[in-house]
C-alpha atoms as a PDB file:
ATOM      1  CA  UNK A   1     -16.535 -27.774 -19.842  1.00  0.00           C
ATOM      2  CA  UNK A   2     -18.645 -26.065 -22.068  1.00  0.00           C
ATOM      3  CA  UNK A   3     -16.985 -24.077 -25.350  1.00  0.00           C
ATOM      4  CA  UNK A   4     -19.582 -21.091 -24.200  1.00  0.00           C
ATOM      5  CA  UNK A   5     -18.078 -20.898 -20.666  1.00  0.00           C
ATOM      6  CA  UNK A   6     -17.759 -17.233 -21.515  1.00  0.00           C
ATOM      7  CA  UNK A   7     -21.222 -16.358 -21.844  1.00  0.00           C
ATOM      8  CA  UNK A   8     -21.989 -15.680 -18.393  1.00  0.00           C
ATOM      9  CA  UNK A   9     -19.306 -13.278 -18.022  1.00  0.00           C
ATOM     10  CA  UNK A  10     -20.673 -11.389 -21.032  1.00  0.00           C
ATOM     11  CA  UNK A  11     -23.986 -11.548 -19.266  1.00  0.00           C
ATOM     12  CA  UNK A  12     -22.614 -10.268 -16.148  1.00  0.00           C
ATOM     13  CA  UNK A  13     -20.831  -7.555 -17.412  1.00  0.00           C
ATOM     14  CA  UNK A  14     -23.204  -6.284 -19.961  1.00  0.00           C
ATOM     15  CA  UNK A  15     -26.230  -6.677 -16.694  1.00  0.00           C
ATOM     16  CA  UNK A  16     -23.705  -4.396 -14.754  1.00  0.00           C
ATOM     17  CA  UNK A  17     -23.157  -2.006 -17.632  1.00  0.00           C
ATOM     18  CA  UNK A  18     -26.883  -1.378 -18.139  1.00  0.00           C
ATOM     19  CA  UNK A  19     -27.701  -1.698 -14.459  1.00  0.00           C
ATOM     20  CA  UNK A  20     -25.067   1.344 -13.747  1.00  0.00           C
ATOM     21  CA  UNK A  21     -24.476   3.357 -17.177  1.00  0.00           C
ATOM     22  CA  UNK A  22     -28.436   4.507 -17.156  1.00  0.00           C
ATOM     23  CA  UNK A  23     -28.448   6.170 -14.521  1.00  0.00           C
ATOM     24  CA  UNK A  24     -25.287   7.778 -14.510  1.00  0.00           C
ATOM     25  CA  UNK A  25     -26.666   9.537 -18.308  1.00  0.00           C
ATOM     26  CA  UNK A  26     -29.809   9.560 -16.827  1.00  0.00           C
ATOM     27  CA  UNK A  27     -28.263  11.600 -14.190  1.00  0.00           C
ATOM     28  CA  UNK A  28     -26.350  14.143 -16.928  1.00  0.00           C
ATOM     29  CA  UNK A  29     -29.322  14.485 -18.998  1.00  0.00           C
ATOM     30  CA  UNK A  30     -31.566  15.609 -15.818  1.00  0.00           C
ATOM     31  CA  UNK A  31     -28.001  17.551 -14.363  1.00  0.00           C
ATOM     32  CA  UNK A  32     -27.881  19.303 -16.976  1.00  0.00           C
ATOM     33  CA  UNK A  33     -31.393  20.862 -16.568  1.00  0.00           C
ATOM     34  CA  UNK A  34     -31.011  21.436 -12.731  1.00  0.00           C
ATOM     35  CA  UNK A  35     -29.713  25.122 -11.836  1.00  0.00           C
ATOM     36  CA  UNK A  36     -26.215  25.033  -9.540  1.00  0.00           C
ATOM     37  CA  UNK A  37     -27.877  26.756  -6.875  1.00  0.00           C
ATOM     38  CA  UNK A  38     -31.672  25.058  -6.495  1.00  0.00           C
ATOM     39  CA  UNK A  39     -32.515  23.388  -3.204  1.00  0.00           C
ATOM     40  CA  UNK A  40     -33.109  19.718  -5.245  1.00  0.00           C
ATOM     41  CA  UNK A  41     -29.139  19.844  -5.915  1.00  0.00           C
ATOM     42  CA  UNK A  42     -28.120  21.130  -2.462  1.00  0.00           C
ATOM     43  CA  UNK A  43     -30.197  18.105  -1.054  1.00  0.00           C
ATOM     44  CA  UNK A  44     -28.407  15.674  -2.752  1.00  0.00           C
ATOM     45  CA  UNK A  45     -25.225  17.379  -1.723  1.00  0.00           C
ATOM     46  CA  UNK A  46     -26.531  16.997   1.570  1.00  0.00           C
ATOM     47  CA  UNK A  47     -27.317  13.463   1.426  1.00  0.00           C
ATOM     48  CA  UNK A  48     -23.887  12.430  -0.380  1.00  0.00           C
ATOM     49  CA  UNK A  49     -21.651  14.536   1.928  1.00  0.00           C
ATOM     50  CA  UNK A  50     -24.033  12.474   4.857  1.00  0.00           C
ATOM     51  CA  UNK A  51     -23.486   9.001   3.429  1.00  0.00           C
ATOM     52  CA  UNK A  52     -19.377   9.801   3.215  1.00  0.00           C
ATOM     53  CA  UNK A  53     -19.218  10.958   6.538  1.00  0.00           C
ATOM     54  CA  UNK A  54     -21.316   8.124   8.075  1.00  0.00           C
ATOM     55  CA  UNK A  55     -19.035   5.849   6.128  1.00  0.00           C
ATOM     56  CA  UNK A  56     -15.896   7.674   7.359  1.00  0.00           C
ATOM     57  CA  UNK A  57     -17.335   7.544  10.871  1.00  0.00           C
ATOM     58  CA  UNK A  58     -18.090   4.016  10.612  1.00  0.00           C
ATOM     59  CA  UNK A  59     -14.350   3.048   9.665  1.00  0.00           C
ATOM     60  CA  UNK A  60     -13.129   4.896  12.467  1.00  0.00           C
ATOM     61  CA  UNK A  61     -15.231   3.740  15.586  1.00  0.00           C
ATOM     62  CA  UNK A  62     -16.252   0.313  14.393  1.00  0.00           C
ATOM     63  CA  UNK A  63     -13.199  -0.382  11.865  1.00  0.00           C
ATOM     64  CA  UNK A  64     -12.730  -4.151  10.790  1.00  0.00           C
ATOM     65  CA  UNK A  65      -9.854  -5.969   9.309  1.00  0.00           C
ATOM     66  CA  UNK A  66      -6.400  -4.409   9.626  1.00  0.00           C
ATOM     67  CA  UNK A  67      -7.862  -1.153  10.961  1.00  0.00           C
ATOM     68  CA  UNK A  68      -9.203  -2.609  13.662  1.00  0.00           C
ATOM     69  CA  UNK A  69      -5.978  -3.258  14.641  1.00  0.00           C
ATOM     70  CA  UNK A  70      -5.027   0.021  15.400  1.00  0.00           C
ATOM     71  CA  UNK A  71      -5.954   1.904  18.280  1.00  0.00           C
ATOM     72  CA  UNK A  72      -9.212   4.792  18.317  1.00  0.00           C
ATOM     73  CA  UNK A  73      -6.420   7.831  19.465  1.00  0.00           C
ATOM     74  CA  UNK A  74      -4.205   7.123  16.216  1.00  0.00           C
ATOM     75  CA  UNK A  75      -7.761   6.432  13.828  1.00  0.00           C
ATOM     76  CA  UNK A  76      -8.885   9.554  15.325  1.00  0.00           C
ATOM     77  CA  UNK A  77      -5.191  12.001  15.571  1.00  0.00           C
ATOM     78  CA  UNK A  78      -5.003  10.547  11.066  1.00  0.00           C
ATOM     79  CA  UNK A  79      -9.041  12.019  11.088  1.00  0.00           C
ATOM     80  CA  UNK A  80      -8.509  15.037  12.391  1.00  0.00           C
ATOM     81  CA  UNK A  81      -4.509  15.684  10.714  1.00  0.00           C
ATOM     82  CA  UNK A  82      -6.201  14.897   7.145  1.00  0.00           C
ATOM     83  CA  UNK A  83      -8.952  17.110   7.952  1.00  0.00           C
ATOM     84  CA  UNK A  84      -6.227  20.093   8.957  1.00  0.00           C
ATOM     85  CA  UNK A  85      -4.353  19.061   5.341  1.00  0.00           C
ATOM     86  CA  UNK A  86      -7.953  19.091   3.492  1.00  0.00           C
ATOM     87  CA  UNK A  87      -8.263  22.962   4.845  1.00  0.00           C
ATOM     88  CA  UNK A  88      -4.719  23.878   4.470  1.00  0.00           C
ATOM     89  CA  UNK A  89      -4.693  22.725   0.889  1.00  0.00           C
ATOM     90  CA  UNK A  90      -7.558  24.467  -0.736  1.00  0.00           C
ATOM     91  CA  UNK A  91     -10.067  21.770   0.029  1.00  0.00           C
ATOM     92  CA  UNK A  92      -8.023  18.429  -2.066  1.00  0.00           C
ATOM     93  CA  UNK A  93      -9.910  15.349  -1.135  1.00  0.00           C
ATOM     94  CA  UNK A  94      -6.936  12.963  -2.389  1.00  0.00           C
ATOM     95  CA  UNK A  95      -4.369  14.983  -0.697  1.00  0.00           C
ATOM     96  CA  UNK A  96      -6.507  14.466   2.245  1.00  0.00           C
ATOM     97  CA  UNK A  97      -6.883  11.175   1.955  1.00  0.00           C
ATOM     98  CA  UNK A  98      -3.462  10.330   1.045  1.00  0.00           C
ATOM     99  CA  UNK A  99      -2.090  11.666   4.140  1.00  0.00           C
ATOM    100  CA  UNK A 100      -4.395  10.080   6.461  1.00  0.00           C
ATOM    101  CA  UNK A 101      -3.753   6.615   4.958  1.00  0.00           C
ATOM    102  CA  UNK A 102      -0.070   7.641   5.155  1.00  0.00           C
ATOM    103  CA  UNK A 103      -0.405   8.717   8.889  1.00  0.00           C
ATOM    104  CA  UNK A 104      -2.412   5.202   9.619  1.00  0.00           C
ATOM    105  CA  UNK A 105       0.593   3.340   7.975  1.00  0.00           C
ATOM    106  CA  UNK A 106       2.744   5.137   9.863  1.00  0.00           C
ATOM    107  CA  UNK A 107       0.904   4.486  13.164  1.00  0.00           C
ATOM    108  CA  UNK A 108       0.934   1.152  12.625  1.00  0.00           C
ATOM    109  CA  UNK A 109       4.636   0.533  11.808  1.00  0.00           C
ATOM    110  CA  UNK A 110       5.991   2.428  14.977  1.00  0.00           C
ATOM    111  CA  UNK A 111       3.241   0.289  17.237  1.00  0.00           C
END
């Protein structure tokens, strides 16, 4: 084995770095230009609160792994219970989140 073996993880990580950190201060530097209310930012609001909810509808009609284990009605009862919390709560994703993973868990264990 080669002395350098680390070089390719330098590579790697420095390719990822560049490949990701532009355009997140790319991003800021334009962000910062772009008024809270103009239609360009409400279109990408669009489009990201789009992608998360085709994501989130993905994992709950055509789940895989150990989530396709459980059934649609309990998927569907921690969906629409986490939604309630997310309301309830003043609009907290994570508290969302946490209780829908904690209702899925739960699911599962009784079944």
């Amino acid at each position: 084995m080669s002395d350098a073996w680390w070089w390719t993880y330098l590579v790697i990580i420095i390719a990822g770095w560049l490949a990701t950190d532009l355009w997140r201060w790319l991003g800021v530097i334009v962000g910062n230009r772009l008024d809270d209310d103009s239609e360009a930012l409400q279109w990408v609001r669009a489009v990201a609160t789009a992608l998360v909810m085709a994501v989130t509808s993905k994992l709950v009609f055509f789940p895989t792994g150990t989530l396709a284990e459980s059934p649609l009605w309990l998927r569907l009862a921690a969906l629409g219970i986490g939604f309630l919390v997310f309301l309830l709560t003043g609009q907290r994703v994570i508290v969302c989140v946490g209780v829908s993973i904690a209702l899925l868990i739960a699911g599962l264990m009784v079944l």
